[in-house]
PDB file of N, CA and C in Angstrom:
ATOM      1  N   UNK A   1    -146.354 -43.277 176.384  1.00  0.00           N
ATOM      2  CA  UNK A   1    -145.906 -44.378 175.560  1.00  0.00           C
ATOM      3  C   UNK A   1    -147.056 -45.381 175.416  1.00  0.00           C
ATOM      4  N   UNK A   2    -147.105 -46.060 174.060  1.00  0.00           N
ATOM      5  CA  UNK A   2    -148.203 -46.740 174.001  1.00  0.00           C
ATOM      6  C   UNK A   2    -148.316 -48.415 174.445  1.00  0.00           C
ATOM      7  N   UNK A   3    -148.780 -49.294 174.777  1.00  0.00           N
ATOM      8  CA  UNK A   3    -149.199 -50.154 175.555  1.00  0.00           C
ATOM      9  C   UNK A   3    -149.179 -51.457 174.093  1.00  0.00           C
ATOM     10  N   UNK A   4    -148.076 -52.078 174.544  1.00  0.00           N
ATOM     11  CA  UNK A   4    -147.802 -52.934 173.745  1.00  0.00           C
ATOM     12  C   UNK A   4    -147.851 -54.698 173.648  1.00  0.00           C
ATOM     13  N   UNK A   5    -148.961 -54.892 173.285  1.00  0.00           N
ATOM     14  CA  UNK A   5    -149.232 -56.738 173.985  1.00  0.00           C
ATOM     15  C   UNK A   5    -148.422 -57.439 172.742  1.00  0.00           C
ATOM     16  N   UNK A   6    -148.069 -58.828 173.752  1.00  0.00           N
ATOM     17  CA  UNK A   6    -147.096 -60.072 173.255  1.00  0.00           C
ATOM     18  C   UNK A   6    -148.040 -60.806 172.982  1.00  0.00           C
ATOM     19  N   UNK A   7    -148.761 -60.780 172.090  1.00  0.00           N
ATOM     20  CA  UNK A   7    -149.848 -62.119 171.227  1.00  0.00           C
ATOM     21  C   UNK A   7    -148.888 -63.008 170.974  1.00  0.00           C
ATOM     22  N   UNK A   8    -148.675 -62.297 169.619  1.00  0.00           N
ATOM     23  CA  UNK A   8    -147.340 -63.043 168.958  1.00  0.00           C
ATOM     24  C   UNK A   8    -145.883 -63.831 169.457  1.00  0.00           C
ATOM     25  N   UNK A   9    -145.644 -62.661 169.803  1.00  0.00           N
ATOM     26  CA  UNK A   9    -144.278 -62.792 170.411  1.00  0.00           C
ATOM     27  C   UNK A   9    -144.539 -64.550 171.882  1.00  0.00           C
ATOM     28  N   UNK A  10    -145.438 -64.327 172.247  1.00  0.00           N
ATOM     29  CA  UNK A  10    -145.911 -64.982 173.610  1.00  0.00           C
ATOM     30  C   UNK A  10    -146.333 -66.353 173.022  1.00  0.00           C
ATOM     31  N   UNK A  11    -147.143 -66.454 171.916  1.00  0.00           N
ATOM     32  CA  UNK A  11    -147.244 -67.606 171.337  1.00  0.00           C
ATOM     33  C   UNK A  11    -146.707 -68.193 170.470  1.00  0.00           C
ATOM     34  N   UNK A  12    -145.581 -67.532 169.959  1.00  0.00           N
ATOM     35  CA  UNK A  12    -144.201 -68.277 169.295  1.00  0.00           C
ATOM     36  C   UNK A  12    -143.423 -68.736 170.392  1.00  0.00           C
ATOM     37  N   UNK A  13    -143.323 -68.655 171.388  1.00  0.00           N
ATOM     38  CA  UNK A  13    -142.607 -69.111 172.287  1.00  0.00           C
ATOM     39  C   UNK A  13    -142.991 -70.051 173.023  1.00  0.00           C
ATOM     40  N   UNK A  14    -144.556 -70.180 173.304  1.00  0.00           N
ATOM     41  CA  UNK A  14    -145.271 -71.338 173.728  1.00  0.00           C
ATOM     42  C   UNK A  14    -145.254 -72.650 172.804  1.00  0.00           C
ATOM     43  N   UNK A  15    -145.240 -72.551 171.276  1.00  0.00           N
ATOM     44  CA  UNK A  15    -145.324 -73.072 170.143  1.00  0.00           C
ATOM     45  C   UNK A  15    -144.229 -73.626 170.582  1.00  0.00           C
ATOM     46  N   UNK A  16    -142.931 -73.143 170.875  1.00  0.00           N
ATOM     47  CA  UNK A  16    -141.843 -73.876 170.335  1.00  0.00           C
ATOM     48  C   UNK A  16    -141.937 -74.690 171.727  1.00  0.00           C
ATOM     49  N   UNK A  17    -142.053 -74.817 172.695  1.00  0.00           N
ATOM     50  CA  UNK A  17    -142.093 -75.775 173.853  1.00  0.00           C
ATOM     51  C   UNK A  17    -143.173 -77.024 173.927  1.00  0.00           C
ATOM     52  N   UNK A  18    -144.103 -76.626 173.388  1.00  0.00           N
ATOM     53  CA  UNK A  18    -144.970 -77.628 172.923  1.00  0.00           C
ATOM     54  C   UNK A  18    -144.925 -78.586 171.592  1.00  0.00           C
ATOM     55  N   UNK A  19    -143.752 -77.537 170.866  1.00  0.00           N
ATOM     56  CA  UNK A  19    -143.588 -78.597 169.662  1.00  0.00           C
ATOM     57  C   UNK A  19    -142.523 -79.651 170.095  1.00  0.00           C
ATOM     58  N   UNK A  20    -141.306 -79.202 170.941  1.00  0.00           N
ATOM     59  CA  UNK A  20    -140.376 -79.942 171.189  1.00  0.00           C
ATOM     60  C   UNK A  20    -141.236 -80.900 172.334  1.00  0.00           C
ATOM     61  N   UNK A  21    -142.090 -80.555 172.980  1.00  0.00           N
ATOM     62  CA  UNK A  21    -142.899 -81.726 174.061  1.00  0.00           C
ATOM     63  C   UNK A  21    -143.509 -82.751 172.900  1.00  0.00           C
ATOM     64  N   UNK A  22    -143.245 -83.389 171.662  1.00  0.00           N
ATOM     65  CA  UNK A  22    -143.903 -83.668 171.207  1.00  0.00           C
ATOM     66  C   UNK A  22    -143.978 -85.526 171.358  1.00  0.00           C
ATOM     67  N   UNK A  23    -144.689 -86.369 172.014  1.00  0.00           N
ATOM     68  CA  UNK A  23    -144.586 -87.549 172.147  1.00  0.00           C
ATOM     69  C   UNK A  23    -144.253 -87.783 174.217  1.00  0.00           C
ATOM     70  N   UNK A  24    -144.055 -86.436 174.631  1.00  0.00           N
ATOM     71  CA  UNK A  24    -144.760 -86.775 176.157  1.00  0.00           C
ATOM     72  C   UNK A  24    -145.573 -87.006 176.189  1.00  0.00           C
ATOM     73  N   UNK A  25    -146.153 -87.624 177.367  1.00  0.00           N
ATOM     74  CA  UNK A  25    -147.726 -88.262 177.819  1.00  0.00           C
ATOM     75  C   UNK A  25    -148.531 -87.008 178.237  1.00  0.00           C
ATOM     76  N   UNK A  26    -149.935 -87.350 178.353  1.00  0.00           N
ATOM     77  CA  UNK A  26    -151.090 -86.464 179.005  1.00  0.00           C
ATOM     78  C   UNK A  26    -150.307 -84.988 179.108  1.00  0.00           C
ATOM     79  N   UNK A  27    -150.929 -84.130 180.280  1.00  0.00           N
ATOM     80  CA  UNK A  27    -150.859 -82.895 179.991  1.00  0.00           C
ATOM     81  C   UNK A  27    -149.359 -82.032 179.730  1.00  0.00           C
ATOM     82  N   UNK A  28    -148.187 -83.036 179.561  1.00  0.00           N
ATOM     83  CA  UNK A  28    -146.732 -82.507 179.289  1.00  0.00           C
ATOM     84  C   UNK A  28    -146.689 -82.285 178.245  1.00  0.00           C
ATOM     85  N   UNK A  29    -147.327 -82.564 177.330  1.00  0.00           N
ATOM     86  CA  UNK A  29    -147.980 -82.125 175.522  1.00  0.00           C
ATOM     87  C   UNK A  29    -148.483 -81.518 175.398  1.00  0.00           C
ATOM     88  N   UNK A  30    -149.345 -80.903 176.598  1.00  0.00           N
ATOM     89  CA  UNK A  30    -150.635 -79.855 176.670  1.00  0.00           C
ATOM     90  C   UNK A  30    -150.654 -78.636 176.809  1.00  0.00           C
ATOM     91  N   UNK A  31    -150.471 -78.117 177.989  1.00  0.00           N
ATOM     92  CA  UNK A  31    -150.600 -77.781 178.683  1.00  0.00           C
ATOM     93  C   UNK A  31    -149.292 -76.537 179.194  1.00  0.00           C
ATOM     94  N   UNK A  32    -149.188 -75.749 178.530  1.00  0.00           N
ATOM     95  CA  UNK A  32    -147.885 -75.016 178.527  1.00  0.00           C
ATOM     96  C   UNK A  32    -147.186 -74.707 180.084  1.00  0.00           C
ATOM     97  N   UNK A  33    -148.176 -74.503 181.381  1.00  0.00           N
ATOM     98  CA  UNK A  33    -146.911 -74.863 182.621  1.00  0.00           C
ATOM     99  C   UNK A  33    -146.307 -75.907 182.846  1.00  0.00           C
ATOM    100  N   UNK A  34    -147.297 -77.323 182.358  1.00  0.00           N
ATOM    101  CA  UNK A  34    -146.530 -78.555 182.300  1.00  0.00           C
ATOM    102  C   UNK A  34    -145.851 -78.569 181.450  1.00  0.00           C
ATOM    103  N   UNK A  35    -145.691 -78.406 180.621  1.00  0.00           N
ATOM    104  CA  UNK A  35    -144.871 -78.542 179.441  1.00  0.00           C
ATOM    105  C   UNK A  35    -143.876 -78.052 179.459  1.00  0.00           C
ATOM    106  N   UNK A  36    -143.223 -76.504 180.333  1.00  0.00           N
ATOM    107  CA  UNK A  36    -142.210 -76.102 180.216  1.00  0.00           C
ATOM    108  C   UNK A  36    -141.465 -76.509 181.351  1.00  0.00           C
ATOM    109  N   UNK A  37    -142.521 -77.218 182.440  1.00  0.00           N
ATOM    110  CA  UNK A  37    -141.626 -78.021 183.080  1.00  0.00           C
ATOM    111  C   UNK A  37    -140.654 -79.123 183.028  1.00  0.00           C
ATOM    112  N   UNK A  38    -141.327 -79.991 182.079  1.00  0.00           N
ATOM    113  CA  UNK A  38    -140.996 -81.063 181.582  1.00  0.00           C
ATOM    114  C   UNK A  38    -140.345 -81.030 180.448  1.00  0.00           C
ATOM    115  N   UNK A  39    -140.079 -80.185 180.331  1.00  0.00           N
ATOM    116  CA  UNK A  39    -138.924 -79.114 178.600  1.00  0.00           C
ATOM    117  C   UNK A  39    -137.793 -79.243 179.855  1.00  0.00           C
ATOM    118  N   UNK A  40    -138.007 -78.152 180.824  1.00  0.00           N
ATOM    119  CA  UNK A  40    -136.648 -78.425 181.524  1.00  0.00           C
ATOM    120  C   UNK A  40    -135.645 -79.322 182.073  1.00  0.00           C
ATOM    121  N   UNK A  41    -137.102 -80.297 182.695  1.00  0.00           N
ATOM    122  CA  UNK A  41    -136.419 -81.350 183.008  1.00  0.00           C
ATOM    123  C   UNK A  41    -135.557 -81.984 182.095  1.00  0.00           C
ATOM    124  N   UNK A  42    -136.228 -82.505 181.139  1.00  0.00           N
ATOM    125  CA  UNK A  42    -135.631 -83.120 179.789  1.00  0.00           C
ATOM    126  C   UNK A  42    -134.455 -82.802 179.991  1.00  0.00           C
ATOM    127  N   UNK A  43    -134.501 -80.900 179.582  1.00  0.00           N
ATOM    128  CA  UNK A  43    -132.908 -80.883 179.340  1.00  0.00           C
ATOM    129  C   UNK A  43    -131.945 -81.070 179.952  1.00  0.00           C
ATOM    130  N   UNK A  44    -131.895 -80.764 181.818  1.00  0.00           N
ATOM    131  CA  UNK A  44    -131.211 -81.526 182.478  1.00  0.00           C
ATOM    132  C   UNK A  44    -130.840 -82.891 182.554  1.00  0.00           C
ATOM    133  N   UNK A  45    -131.943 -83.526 181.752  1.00  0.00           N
ATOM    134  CA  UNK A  45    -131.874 -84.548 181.840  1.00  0.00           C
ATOM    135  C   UNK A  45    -130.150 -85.146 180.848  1.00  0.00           C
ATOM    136  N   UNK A  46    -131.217 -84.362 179.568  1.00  0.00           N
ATOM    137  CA  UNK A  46    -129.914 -84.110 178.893  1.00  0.00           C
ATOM    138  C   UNK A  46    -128.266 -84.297 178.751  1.00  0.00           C
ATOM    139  N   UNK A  47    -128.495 -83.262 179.675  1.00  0.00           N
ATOM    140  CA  UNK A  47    -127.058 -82.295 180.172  1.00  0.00           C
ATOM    141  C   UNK A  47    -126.173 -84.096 180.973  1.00  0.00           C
ATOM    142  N   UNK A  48    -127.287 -84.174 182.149  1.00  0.00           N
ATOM    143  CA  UNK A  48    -126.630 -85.538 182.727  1.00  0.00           C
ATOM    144  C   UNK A  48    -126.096 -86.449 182.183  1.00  0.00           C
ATOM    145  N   UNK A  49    -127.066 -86.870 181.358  1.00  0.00           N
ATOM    146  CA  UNK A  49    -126.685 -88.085 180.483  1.00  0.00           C
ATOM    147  C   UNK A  49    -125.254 -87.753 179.465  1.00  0.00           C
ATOM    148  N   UNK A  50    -125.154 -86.635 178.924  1.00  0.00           N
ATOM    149  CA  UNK A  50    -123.797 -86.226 178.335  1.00  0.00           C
ATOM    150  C   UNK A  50    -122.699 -86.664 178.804  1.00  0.00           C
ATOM    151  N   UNK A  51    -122.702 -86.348 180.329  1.00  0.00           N
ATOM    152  CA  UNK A  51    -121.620 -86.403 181.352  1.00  0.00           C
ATOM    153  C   UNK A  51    -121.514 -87.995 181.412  1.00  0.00           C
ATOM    154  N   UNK A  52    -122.674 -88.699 181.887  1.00  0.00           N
ATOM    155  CA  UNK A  52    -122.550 -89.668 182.501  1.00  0.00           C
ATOM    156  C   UNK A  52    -122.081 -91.016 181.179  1.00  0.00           C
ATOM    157  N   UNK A  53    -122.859 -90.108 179.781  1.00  0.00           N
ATOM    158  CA  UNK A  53    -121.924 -91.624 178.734  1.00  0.00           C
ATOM    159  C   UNK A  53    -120.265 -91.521 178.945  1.00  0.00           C
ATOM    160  N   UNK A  54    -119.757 -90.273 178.996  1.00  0.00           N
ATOM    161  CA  UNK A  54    -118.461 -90.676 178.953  1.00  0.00           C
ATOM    162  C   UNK A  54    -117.591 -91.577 179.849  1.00  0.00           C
ATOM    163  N   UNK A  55    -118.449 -91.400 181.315  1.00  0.00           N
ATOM    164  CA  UNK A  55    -118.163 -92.211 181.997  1.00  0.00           C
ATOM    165  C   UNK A  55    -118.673 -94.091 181.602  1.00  0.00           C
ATOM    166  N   UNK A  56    -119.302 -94.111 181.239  1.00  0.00           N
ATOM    167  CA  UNK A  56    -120.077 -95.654 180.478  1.00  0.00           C
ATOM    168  C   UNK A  56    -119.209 -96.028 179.961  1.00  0.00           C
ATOM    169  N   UNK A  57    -118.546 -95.314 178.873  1.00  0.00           N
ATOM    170  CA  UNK A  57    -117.705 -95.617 177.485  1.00  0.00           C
ATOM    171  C   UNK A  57    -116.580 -95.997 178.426  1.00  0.00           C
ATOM    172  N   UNK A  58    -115.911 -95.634 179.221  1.00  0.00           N
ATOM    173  CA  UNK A  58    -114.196 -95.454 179.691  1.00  0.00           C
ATOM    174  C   UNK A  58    -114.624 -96.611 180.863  1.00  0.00           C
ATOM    175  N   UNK A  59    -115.768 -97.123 182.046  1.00  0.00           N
ATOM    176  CA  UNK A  59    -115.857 -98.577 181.708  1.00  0.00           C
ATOM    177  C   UNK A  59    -115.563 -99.706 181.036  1.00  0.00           C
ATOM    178  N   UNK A  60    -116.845 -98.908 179.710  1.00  0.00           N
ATOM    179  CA  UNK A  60    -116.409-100.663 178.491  1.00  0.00           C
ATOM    180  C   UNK A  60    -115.296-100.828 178.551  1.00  0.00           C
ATOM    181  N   UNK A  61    -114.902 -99.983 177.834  1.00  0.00           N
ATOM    182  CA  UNK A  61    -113.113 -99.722 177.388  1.00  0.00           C
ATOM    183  C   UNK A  61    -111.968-100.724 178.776  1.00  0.00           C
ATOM    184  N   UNK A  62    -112.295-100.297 179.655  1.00  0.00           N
ATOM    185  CA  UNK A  62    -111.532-100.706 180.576  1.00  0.00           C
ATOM    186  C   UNK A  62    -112.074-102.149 180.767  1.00  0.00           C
ATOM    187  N   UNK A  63    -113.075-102.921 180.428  1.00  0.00           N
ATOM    188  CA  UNK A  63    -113.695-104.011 180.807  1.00  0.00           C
ATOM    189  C   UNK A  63    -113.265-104.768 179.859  1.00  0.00           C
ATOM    190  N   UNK A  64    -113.152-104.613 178.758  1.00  0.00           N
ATOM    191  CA  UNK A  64    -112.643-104.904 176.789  1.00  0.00           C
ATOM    192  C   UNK A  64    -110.945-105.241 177.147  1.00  0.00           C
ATOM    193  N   UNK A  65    -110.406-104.263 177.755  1.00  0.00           N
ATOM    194  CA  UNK A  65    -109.466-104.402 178.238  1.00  0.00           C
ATOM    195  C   UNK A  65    -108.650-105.460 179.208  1.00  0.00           C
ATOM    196  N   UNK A  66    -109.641-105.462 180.108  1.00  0.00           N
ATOM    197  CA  UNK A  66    -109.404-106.248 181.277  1.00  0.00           C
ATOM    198  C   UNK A  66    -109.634-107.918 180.403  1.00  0.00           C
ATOM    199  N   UNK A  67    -110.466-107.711 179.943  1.00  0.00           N
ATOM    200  CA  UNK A  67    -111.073-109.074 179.603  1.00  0.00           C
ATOM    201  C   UNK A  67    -109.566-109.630 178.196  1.00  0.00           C
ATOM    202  N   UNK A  68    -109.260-108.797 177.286  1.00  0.00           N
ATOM    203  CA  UNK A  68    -108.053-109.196 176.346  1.00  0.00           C
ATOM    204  C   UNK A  68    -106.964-109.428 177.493  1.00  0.00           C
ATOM    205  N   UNK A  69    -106.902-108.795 178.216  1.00  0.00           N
ATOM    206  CA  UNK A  69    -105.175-109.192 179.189  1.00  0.00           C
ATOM    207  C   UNK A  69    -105.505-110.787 179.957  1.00  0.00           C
ATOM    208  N   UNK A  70    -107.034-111.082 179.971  1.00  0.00           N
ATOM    209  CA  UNK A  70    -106.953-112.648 180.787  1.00  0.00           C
ATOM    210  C   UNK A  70    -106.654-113.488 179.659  1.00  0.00           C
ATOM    211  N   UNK A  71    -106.956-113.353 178.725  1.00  0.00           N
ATOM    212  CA  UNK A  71    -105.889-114.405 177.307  1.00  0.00           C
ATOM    213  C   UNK A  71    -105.043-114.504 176.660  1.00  0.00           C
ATOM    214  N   UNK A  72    -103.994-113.315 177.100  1.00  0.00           N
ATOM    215  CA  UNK A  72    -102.765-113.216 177.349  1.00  0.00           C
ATOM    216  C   UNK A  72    -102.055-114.541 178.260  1.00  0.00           C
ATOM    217  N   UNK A  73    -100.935-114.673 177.449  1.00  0.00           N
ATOM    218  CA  UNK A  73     -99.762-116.034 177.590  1.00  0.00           C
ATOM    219  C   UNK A  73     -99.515-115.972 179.296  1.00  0.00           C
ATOM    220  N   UNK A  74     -98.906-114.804 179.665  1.00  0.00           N
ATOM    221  CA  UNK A  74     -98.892-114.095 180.984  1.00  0.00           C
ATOM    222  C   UNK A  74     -99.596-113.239 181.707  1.00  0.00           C
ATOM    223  N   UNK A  75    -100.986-113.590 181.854  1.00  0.00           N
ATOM    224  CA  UNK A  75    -102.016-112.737 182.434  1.00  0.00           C
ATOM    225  C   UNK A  75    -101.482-111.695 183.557  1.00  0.00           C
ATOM    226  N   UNK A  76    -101.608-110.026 183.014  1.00  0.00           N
ATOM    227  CA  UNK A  76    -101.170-109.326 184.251  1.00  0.00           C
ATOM    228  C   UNK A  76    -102.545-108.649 184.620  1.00  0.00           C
ATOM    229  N   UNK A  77    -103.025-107.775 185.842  1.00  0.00           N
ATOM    230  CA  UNK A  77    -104.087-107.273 185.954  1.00  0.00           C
ATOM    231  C   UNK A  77    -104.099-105.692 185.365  1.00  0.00           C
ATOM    232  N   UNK A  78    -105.240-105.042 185.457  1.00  0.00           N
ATOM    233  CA  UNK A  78    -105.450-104.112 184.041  1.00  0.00           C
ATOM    234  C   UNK A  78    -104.671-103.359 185.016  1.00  0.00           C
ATOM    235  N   UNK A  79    -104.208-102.756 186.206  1.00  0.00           N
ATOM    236  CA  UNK A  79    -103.438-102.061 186.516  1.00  0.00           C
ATOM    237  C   UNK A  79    -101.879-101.863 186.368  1.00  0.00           C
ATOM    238  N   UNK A  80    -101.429-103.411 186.847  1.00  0.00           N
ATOM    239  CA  UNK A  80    -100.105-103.413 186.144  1.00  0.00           C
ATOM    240  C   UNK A  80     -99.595-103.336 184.655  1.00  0.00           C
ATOM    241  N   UNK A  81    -100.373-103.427 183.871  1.00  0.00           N
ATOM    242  CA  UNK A  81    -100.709-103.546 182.215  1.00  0.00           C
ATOM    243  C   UNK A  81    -100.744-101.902 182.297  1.00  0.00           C
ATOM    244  N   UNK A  82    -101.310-101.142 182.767  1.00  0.00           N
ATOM    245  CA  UNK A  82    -101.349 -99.699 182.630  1.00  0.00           C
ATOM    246  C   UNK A  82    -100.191 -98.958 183.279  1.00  0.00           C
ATOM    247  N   UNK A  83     -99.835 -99.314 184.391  1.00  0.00           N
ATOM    248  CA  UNK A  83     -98.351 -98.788 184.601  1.00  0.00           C
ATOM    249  C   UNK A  83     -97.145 -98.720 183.840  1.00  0.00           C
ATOM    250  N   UNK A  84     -97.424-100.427 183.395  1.00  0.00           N
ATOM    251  CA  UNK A  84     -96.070-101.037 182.485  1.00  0.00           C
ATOM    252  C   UNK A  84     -96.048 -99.932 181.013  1.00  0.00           C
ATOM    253  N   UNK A  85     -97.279-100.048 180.490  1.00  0.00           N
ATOM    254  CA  UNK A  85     -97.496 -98.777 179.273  1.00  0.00           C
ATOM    255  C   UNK A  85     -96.875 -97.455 179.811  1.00  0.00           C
ATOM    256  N   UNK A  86     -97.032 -96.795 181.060  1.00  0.00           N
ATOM    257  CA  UNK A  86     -96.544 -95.245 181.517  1.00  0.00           C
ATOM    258  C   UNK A  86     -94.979 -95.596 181.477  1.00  0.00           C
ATOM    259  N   UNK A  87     -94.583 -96.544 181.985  1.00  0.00           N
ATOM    260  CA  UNK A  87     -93.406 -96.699 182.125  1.00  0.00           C
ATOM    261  C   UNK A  87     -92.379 -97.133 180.806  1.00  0.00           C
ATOM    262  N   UNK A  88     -93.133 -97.712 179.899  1.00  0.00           N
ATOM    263  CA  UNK A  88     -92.614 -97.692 178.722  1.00  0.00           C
ATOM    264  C   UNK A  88     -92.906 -96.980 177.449  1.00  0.00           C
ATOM    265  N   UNK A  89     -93.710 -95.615 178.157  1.00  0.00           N
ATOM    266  CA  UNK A  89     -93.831 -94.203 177.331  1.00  0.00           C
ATOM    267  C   UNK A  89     -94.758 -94.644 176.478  1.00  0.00           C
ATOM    268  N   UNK A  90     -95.661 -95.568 176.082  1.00  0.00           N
ATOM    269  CA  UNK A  90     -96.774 -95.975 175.172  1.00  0.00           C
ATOM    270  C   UNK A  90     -98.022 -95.390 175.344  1.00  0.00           C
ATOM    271  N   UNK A  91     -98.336 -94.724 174.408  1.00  0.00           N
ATOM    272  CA  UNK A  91     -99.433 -93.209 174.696  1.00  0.00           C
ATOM    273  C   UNK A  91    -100.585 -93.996 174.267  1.00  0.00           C
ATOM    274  N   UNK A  92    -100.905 -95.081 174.290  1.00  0.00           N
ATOM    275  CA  UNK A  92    -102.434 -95.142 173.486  1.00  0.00           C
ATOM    276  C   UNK A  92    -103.427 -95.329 174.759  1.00  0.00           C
ATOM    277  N   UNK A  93    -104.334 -94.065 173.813  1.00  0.00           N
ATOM    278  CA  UNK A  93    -105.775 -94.362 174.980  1.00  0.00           C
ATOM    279  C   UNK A  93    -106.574 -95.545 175.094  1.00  0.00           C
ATOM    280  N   UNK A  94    -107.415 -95.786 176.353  1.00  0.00           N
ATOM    281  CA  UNK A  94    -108.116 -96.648 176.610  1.00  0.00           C
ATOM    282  C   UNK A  94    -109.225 -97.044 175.579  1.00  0.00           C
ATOM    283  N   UNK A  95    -109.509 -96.083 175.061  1.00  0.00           N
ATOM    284  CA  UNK A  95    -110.395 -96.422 173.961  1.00  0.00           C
ATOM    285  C   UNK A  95    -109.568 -96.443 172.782  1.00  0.00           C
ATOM    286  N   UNK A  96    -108.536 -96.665 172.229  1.00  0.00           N
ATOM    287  CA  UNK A  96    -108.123 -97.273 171.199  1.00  0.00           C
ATOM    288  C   UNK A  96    -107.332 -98.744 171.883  1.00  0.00           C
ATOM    289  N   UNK A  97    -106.954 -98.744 172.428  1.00  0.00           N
ATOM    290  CA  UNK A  97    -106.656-100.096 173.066  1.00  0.00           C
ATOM    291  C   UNK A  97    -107.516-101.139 173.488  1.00  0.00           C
ATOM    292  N   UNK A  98    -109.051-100.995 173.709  1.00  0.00           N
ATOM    293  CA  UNK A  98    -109.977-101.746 173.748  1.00  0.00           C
ATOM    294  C   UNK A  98    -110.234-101.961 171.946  1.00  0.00           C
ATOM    295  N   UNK A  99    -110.214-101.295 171.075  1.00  0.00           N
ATOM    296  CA  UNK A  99    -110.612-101.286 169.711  1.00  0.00           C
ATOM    297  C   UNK A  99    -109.640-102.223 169.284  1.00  0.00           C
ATOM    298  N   UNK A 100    -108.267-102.131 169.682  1.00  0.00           N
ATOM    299  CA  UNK A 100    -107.117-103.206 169.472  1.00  0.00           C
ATOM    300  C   UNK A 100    -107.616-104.755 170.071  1.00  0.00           C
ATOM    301  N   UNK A 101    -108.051-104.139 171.020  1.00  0.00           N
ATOM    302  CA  UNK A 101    -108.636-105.614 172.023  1.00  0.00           C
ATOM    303  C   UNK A 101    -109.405-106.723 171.485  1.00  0.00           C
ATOM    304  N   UNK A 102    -110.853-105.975 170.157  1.00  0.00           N
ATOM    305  CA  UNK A 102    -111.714-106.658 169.952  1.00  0.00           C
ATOM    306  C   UNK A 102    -111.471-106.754 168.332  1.00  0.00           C
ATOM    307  N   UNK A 103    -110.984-106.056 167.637  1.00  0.00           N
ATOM    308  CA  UNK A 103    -110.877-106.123 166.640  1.00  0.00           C
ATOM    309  C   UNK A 103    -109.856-106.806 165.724  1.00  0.00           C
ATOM    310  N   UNK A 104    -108.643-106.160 166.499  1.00  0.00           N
ATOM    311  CA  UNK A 104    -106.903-106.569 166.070  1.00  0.00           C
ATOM    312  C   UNK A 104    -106.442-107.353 167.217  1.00  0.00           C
ATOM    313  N   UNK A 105    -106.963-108.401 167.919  1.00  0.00           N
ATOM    314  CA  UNK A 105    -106.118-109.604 169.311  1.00  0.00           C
ATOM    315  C   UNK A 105    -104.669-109.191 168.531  1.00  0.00           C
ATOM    316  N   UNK A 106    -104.063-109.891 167.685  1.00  0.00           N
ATOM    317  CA  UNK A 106    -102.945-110.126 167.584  1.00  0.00           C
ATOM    318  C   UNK A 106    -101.886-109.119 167.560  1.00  0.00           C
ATOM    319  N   UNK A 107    -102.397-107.583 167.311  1.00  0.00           N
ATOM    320  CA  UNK A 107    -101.991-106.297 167.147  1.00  0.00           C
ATOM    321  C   UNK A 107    -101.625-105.702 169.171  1.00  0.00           C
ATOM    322  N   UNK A 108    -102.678-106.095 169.802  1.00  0.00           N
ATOM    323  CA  UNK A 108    -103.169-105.935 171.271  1.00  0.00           C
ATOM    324  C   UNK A 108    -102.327-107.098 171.811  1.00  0.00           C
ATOM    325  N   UNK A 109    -101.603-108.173 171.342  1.00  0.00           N
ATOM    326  CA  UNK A 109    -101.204-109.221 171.398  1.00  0.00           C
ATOM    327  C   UNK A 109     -99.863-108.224 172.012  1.00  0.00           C
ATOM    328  N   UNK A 110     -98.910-107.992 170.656  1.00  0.00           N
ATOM    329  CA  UNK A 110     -97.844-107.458 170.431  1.00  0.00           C
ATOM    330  C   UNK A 110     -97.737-106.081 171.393  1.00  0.00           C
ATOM    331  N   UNK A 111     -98.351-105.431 171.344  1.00  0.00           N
ATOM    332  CA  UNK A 111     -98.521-104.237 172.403  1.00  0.00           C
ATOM    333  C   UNK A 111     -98.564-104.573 173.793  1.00  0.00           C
ATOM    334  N   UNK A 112     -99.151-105.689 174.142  1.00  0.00           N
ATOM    335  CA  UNK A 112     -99.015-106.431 175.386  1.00  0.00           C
ATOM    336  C   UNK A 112     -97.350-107.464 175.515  1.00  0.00           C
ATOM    337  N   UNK A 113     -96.883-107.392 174.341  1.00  0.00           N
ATOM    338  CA  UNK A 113     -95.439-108.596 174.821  1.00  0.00           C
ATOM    339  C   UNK A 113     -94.326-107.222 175.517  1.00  0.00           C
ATOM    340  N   UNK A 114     -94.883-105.748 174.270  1.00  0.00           N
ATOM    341  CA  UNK A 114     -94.015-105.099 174.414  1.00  0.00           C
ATOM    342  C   UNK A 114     -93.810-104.394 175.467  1.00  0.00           C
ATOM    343  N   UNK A 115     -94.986-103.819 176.107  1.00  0.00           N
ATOM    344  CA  UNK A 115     -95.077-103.232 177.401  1.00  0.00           C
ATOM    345  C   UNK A 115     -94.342-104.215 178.744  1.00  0.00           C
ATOM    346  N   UNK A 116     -94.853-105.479 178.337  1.00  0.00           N
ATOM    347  CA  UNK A 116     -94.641-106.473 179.644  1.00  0.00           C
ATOM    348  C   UNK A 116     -93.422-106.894 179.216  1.00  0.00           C
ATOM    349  N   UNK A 117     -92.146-106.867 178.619  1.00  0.00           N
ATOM    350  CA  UNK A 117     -90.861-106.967 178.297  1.00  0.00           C
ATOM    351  C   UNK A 117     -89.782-106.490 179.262  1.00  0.00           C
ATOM    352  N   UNK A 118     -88.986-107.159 179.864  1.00  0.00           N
ATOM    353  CA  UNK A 118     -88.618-106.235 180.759  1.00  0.00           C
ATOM    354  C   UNK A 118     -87.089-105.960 179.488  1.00  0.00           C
TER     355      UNK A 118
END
């Protein structure tokens, strides 16, 4: 069988790691072992950061939150405010209820008399 070299094949593949390294510093632009190191990292890096906005977002949300229930007539804390909703079957997520919070007060107003109603 005949003896088949990866020119090509080997430097389309280097190409594409060095093109995506494009705007790293010194030899992570260069240098194709650095470079595919720092390709990887990235993407873990990636991957983390995916995970970790959702956690960021469901913070705000809860902070947007917390912060509309202290100017409320009857200030309750964001926990009892979240029970009172389970208990009175009111499905809206944390992130549309912060959007009520900052946008619609008076809408977030009413959603707050109704939950806290006994």
């Amino acid at each position: 069988m005949p003896r088949v070299k990866t020119g090509v094949v080997r430097r389309t593949a280097h190409k594409k790691v060095l093109t995506a390294n494009k705007g790293y510093r010194m030899t992570k632009r260069k240098l194709y072992k650095v470079a595919k190191e720092a390709y990887l990292h990235a993407g873990q890096y990636a991957y983390n950061s995916r995970r970790i906005k959702k956690r960021d977002f469901r913070t705000l949300w809860i902070g947007r939150i917390t912060a509309a229930l202290k100017l409320q007539e009857n200030p309750v804390s964001y926990s009892k405010f979240i029970k009172a909703m389970g208990d009175k079957k009111v499905t809206l997520n944390r992130k549309s209820l912060s959007e009520l919070a900052v946008k619609l007060p008076e809408v977030f107003s009413a959603v707050f008399k109704f939950t806290t109603s006994k």
